[in-house]
PDB file of N, CA and C in Angstrom:
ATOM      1  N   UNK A   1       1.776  13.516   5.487  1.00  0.00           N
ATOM      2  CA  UNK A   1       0.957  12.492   4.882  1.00  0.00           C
ATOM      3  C   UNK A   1       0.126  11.809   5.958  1.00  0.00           C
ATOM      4  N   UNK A   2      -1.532  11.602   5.268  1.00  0.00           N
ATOM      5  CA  UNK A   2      -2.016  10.665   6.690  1.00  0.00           C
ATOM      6  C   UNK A   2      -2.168   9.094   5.746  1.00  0.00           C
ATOM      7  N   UNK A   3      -2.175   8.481   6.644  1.00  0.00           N
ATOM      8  CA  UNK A   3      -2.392   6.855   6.265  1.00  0.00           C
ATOM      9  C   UNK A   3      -3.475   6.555   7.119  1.00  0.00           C
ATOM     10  N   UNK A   4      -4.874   6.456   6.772  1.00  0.00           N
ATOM     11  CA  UNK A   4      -5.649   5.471   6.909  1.00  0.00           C
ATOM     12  C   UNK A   4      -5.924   4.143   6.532  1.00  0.00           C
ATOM     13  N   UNK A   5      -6.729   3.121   7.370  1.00  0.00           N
ATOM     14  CA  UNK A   5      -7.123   1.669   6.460  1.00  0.00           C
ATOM     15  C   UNK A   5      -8.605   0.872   7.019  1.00  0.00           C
ATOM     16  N   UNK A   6      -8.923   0.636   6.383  1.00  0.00           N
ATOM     17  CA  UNK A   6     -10.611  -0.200   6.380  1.00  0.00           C
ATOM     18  C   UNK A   6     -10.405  -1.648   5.813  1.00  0.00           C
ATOM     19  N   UNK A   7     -11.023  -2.207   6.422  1.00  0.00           N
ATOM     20  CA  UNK A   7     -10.895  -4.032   6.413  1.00  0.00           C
ATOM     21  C   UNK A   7     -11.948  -3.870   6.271  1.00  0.00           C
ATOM     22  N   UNK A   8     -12.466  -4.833   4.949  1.00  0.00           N
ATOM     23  CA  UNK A   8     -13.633  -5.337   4.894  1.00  0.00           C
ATOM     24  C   UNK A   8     -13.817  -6.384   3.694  1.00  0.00           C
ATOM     25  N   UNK A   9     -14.377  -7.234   3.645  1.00  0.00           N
ATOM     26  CA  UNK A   9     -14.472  -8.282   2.325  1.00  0.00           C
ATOM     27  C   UNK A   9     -13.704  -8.362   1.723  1.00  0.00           C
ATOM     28  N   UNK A  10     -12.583  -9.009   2.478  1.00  0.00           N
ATOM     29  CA  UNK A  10     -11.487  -9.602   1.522  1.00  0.00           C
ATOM     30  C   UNK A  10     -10.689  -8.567   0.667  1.00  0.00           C
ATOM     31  N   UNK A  11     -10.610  -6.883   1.199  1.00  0.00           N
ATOM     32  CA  UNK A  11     -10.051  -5.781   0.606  1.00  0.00           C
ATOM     33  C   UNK A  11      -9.354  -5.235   1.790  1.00  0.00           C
ATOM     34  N   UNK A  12      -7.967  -4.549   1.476  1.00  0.00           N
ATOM     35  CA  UNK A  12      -7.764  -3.843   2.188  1.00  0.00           C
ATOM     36  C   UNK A  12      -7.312  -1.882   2.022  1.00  0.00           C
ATOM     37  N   UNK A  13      -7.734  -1.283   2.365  1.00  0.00           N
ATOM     38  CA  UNK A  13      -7.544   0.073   1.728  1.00  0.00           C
ATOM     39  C   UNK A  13      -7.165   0.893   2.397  1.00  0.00           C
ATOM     40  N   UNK A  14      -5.510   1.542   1.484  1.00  0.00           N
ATOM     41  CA  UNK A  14      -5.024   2.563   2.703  1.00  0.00           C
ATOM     42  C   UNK A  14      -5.162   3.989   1.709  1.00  0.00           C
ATOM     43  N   UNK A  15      -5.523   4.968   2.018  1.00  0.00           N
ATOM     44  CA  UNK A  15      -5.721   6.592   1.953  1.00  0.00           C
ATOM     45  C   UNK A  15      -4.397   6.887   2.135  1.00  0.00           C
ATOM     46  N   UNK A  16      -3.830   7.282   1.382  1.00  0.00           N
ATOM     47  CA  UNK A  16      -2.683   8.651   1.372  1.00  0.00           C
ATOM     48  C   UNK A  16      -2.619   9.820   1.194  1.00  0.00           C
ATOM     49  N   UNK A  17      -2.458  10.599   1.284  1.00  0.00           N
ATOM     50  CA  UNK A  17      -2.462  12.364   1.295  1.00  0.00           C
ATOM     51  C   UNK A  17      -1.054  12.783   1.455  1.00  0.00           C
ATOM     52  N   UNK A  18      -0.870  13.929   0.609  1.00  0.00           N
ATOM     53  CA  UNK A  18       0.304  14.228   0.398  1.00  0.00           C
ATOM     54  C   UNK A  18      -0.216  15.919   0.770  1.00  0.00           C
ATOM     55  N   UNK A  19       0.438  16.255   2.384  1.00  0.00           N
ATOM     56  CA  UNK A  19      -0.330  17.262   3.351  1.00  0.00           C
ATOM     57  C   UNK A  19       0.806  18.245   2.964  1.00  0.00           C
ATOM     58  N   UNK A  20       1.585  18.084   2.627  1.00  0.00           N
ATOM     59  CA  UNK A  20       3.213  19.566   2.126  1.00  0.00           C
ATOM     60  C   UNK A  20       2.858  20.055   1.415  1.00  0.00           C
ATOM     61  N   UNK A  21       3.683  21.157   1.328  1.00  0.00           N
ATOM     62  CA  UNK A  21       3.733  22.252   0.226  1.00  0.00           C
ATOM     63  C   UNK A  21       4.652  22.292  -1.152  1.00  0.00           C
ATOM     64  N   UNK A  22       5.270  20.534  -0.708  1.00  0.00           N
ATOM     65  CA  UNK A  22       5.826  20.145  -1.909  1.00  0.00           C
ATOM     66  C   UNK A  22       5.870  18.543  -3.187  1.00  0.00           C
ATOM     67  N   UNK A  23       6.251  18.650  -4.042  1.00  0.00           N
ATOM     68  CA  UNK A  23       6.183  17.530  -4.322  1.00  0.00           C
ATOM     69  C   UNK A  23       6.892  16.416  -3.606  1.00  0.00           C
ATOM     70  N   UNK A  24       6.572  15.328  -3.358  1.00  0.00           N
ATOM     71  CA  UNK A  24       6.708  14.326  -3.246  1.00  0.00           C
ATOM     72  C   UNK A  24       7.007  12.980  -4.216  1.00  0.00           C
ATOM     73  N   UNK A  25       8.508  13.168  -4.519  1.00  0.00           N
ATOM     74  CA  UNK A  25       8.698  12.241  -5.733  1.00  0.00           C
ATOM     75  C   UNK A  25       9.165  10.441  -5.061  1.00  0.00           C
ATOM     76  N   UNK A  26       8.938   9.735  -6.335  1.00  0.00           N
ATOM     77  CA  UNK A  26       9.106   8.253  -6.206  1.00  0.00           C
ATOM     78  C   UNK A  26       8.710   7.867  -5.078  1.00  0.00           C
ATOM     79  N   UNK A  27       7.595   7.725  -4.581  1.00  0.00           N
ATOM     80  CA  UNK A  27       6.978   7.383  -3.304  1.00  0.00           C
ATOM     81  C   UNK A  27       6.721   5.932  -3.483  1.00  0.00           C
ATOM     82  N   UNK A  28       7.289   5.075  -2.617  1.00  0.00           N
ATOM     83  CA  UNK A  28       6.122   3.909  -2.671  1.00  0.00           C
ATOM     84  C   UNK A  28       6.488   3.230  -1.658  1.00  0.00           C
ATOM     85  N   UNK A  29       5.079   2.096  -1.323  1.00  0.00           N
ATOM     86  CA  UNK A  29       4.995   1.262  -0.386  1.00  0.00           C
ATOM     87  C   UNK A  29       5.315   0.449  -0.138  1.00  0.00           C
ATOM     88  N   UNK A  30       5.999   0.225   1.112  1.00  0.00           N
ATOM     89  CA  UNK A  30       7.851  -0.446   1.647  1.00  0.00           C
ATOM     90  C   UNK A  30       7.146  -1.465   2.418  1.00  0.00           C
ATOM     91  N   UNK A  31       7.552  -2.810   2.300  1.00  0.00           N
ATOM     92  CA  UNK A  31       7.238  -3.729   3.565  1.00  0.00           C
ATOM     93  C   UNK A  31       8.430  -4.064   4.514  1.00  0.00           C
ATOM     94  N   UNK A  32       8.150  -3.411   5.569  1.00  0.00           N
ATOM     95  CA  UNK A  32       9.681  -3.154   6.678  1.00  0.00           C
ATOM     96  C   UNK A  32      10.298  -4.881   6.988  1.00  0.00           C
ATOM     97  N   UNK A  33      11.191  -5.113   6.886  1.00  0.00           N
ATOM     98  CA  UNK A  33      11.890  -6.606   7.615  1.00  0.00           C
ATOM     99  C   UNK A  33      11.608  -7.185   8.868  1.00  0.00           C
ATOM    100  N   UNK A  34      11.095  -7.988   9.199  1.00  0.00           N
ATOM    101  CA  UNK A  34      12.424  -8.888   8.636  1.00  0.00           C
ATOM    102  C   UNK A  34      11.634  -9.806   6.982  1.00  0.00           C
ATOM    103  N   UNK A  35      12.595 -10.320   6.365  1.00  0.00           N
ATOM    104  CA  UNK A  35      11.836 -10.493   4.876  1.00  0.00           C
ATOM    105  C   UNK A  35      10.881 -11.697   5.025  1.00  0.00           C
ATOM    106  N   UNK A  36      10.928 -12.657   6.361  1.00  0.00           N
ATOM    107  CA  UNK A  36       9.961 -13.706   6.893  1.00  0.00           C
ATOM    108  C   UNK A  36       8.624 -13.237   6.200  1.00  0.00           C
ATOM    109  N   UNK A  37       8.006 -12.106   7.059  1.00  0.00           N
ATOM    110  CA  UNK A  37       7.133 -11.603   7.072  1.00  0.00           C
ATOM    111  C   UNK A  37       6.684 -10.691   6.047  1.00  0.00           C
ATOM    112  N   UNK A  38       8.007 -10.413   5.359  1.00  0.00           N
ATOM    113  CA  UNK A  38       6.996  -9.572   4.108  1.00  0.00           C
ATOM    114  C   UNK A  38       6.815 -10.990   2.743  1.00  0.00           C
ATOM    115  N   UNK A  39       7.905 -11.691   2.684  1.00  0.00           N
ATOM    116  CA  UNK A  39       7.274 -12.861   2.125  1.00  0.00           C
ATOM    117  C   UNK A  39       5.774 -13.262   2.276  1.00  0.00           C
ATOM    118  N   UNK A  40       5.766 -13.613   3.549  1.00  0.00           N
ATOM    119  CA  UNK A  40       4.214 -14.283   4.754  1.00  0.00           C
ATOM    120  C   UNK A  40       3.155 -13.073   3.385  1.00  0.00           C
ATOM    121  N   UNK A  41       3.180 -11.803   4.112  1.00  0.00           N
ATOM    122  CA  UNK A  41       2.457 -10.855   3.124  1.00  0.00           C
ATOM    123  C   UNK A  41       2.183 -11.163   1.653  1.00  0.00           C
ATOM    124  N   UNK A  42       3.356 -10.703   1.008  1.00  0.00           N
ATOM    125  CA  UNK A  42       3.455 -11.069  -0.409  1.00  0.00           C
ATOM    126  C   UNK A  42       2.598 -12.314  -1.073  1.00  0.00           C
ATOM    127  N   UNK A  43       2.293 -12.979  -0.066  1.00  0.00           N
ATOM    128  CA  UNK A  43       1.705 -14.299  -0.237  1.00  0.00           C
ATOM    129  C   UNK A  43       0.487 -14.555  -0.270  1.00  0.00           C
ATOM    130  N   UNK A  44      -0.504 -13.478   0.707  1.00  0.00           N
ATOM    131  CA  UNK A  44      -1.659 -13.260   1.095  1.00  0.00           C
ATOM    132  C   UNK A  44      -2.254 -12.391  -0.185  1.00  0.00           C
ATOM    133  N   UNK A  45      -1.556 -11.480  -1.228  1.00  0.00           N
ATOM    134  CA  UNK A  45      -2.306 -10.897  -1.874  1.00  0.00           C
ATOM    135  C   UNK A  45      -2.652 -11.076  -3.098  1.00  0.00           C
ATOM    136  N   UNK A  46      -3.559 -10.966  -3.148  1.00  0.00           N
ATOM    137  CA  UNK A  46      -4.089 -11.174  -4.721  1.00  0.00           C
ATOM    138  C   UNK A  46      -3.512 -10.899  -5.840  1.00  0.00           C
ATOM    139  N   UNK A  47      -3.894  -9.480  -5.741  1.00  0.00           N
ATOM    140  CA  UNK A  47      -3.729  -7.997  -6.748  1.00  0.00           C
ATOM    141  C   UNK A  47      -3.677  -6.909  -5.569  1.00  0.00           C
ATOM    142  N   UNK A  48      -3.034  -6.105  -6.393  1.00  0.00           N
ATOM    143  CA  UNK A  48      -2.905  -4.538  -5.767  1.00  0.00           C
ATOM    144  C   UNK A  48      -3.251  -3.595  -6.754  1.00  0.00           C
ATOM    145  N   UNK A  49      -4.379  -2.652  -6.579  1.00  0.00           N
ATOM    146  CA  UNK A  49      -4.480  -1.379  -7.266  1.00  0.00           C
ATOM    147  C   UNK A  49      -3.977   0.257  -6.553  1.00  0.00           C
ATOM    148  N   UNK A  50      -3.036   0.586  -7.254  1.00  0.00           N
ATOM    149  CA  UNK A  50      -3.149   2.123  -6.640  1.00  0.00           C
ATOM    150  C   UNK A  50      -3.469   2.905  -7.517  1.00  0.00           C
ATOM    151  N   UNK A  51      -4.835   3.439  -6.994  1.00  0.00           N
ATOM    152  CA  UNK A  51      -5.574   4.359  -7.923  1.00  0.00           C
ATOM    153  C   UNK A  51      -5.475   6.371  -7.145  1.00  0.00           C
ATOM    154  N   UNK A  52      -4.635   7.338  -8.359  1.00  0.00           N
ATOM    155  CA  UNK A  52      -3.885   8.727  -8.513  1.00  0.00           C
ATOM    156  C   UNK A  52      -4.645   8.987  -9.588  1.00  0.00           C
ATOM    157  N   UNK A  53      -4.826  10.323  -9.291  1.00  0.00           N
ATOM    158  CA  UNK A  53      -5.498  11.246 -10.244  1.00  0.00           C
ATOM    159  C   UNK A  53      -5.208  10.684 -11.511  1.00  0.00           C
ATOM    160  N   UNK A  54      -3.696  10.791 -11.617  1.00  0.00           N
ATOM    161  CA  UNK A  54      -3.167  10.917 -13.036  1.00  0.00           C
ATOM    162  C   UNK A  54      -3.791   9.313 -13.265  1.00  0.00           C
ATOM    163  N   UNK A  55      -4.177   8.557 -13.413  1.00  0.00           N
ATOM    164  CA  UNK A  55      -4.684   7.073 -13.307  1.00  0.00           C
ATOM    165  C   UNK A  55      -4.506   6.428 -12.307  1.00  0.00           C
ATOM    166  N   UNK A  56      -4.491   4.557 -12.890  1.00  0.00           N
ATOM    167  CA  UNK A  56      -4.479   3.638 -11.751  1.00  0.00           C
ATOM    168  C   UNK A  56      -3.177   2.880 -12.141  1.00  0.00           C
ATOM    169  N   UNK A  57      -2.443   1.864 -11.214  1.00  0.00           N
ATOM    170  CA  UNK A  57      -1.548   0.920 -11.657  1.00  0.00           C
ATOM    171  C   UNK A  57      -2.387  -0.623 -10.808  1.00  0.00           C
ATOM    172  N   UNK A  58      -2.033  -1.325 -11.739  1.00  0.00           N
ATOM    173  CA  UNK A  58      -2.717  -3.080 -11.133  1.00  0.00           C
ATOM    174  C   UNK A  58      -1.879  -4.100 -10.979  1.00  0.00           C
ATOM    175  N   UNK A  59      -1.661  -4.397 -10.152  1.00  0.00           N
ATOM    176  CA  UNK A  59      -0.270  -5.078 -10.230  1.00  0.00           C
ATOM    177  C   UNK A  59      -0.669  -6.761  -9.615  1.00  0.00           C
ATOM    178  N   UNK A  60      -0.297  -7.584 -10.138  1.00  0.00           N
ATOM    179  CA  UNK A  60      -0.965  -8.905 -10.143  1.00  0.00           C
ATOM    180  C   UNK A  60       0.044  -9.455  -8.978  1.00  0.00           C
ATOM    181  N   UNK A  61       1.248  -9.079  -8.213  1.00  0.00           N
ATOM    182  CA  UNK A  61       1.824  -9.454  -7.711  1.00  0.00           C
ATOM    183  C   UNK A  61       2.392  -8.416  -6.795  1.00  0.00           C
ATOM    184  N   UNK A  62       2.520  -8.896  -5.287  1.00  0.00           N
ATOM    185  CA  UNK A  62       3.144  -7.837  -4.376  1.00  0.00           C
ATOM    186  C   UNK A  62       4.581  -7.786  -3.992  1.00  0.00           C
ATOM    187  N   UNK A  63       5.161  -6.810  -4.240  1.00  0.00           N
ATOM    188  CA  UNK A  63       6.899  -6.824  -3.928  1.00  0.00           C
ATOM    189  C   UNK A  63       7.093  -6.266  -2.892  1.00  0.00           C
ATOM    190  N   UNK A  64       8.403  -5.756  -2.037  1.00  0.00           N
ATOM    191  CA  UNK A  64       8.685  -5.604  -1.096  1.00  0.00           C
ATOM    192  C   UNK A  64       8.818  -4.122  -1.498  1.00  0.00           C
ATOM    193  N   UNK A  65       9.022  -3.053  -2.714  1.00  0.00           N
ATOM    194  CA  UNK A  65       8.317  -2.049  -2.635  1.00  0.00           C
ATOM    195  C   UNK A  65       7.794  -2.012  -3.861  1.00  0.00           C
ATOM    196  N   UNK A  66       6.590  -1.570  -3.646  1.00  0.00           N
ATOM    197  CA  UNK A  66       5.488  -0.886  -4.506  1.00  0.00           C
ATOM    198  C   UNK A  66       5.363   0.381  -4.873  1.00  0.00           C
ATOM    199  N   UNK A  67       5.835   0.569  -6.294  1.00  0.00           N
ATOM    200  CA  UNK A  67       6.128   2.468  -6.338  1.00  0.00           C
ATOM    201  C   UNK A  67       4.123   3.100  -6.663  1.00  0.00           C
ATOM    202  N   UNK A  68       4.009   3.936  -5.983  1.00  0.00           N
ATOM    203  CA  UNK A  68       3.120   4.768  -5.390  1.00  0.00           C
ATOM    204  C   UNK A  68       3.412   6.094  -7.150  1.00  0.00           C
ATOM    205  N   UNK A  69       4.493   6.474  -6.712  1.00  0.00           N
ATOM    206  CA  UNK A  69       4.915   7.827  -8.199  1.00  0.00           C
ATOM    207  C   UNK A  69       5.223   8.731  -7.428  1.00  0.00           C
ATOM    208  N   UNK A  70       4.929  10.119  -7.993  1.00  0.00           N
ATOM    209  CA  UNK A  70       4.858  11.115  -7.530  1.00  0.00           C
ATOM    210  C   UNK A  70       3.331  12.079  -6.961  1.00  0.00           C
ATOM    211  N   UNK A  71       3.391  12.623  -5.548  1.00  0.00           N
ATOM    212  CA  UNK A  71       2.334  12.738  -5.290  1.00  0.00           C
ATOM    213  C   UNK A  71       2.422  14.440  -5.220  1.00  0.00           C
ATOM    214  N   UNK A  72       1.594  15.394  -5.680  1.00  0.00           N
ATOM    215  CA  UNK A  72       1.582  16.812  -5.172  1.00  0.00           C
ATOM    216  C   UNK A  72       1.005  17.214  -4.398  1.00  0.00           C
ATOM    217  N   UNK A  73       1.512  18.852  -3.858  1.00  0.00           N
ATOM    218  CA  UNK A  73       0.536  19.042  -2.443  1.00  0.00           C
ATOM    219  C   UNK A  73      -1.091  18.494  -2.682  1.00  0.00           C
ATOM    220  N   UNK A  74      -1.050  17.816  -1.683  1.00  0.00           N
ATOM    221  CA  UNK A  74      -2.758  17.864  -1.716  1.00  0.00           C
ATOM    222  C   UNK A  74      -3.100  16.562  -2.392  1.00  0.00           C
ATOM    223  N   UNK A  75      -2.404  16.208  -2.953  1.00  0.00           N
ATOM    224  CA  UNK A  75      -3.050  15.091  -3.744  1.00  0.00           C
ATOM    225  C   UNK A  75      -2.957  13.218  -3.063  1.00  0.00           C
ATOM    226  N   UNK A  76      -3.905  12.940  -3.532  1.00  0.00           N
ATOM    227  CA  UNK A  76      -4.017  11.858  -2.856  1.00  0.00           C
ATOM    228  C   UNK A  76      -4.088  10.450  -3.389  1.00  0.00           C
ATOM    229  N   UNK A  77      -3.955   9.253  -2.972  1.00  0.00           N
ATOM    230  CA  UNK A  77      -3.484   8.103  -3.550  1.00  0.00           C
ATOM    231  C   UNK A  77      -4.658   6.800  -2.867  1.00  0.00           C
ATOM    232  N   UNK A  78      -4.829   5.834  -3.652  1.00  0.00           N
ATOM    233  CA  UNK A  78      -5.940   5.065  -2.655  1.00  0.00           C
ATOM    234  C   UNK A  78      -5.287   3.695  -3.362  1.00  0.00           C
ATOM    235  N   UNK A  79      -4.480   2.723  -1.940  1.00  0.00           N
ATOM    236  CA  UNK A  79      -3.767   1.937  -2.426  1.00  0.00           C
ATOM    237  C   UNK A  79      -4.586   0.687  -1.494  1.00  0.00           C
ATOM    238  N   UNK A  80      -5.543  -0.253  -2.773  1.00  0.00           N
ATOM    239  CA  UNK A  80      -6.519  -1.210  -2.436  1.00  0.00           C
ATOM    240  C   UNK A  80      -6.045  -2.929  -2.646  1.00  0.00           C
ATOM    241  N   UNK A  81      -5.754  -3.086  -1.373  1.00  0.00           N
ATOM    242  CA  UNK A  81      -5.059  -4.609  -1.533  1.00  0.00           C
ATOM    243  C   UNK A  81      -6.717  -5.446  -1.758  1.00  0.00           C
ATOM    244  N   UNK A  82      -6.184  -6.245  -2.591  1.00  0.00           N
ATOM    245  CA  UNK A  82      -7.394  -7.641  -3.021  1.00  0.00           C
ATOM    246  C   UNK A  82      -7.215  -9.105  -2.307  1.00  0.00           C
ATOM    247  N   UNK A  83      -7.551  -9.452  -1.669  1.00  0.00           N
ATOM    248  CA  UNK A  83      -6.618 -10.774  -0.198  1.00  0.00           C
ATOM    249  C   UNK A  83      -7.384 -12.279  -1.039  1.00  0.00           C
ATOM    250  N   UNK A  84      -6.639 -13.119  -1.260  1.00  0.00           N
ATOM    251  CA  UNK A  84      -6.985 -14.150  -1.200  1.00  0.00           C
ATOM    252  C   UNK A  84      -8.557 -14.614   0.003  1.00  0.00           C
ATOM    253  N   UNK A  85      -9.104 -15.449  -0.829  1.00  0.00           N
ATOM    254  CA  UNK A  85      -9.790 -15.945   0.397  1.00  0.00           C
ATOM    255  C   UNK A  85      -9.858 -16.503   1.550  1.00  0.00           C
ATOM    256  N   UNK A  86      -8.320 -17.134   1.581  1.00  0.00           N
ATOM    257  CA  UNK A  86      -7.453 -17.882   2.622  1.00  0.00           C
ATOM    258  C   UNK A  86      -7.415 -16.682   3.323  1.00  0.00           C
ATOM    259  N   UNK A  87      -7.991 -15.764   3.433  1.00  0.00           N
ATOM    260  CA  UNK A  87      -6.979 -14.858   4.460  1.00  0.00           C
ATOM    261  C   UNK A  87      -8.663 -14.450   5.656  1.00  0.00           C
ATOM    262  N   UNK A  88      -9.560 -14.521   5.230  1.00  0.00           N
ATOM    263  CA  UNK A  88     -10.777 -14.434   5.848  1.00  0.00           C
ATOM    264  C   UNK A  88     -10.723 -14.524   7.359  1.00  0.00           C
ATOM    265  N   UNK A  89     -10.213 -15.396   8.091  1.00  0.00           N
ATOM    266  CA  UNK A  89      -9.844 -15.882   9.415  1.00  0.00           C
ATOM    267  C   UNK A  89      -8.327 -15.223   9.716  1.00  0.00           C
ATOM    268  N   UNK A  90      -7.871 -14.408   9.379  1.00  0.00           N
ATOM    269  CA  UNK A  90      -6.680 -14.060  10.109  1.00  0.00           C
ATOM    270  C   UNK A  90      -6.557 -12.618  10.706  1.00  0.00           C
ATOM    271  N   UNK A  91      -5.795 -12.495  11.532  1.00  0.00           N
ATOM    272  CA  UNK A  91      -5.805 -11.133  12.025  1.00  0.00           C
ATOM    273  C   UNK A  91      -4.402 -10.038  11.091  1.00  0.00           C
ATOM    274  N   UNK A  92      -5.350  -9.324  10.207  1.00  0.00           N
ATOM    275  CA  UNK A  92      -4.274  -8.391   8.788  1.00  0.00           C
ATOM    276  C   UNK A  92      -4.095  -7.826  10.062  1.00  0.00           C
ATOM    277  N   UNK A  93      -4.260  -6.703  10.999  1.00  0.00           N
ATOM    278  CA  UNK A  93      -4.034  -5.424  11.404  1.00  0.00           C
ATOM    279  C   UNK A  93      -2.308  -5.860  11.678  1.00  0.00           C
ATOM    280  N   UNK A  94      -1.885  -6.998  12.460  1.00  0.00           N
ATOM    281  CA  UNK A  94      -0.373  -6.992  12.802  1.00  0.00           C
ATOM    282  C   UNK A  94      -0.082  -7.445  11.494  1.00  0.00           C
ATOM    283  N   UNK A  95       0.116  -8.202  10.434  1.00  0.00           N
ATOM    284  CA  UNK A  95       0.463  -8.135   9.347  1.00  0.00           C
ATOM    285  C   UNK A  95       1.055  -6.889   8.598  1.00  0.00           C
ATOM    286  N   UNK A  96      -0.216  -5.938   8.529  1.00  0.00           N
ATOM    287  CA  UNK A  96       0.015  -4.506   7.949  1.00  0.00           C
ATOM    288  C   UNK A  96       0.806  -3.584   8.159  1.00  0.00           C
ATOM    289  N   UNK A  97       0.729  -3.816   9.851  1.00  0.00           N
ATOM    290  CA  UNK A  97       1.770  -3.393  10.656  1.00  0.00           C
ATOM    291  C   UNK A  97       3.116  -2.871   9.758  1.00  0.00           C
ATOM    292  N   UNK A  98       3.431  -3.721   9.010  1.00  0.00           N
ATOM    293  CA  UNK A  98       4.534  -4.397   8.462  1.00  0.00           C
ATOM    294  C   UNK A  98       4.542  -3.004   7.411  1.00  0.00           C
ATOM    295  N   UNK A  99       4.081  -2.017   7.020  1.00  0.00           N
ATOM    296  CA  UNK A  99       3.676  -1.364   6.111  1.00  0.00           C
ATOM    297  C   UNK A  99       4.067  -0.080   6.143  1.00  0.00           C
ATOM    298  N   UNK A 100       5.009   0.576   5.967  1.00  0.00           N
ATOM    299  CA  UNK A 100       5.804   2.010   5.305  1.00  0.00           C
ATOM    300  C   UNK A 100       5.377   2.944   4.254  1.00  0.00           C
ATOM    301  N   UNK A 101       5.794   4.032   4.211  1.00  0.00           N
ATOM    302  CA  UNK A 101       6.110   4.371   3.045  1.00  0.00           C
ATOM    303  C   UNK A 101       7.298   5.175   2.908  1.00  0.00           C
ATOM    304  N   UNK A 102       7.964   5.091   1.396  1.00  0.00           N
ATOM    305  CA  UNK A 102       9.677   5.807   1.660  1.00  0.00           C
ATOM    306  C   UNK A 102       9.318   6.459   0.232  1.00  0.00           C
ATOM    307  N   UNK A 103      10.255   7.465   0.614  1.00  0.00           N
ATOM    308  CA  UNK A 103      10.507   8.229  -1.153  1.00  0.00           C
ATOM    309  C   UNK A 103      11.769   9.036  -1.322  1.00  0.00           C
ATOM    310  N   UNK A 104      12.074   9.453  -2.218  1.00  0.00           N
ATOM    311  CA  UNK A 104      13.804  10.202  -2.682  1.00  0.00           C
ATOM    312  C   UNK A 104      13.685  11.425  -1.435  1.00  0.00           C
ATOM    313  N   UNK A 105      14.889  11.625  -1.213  1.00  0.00           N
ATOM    314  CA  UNK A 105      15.441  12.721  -0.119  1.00  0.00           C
ATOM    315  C   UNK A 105      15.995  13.896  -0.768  1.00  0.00           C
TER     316      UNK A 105
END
């Protein structure tokens, strides 16, 4: 999987790709501990869209994980944080930091 991200106007957007030759079930996006800081996060976001072939999910509130679904070879996921305006002046990149992804073994 690659993870990219672009900052720009109060959005933040990470690219997923699912690069195997297999499925990839219950995937989603983990905010690593300590829970200080994924609180701090949780706090900063608006809305979250993750938009998959198969559709989109919108989620008005951010949790400590965010299920992503299932992804197949090749297929790809575009998971677009919406930031408060309070957040304009801060530095996201160590924030984001904070940002995983886990799925079934």
């Amino acid at each position: 999987m690659k993870i990219s991200s672009n900052l720009s106007n109060n959005e933040y957007v990470i690219h997923v790709t699912n690069t195997t030759q297999v499925t990839i079930n219950n995937l989603a996006l983990h905010i690593k501990k300590p829970i200080s800081n994924a609180t701090a996060l949780t706090e900063l976001i608006e809305s979250l869209i993750i938009h998959r072939e198969r559709g989109s999910l919108l989620f008005d509130h951010l949790d400590v994980n965010m299920p992503i679904g299932n992804l197949s070879p090749n297929e790809s996921a575009k998971i677009q944080f919406h930031l408060k305006n309070s957040t304009q002046n801060l530095d996201l990149a160590g924030i984001f930091d904070k940002l995983e992804l886990k799925s079934e073994k």
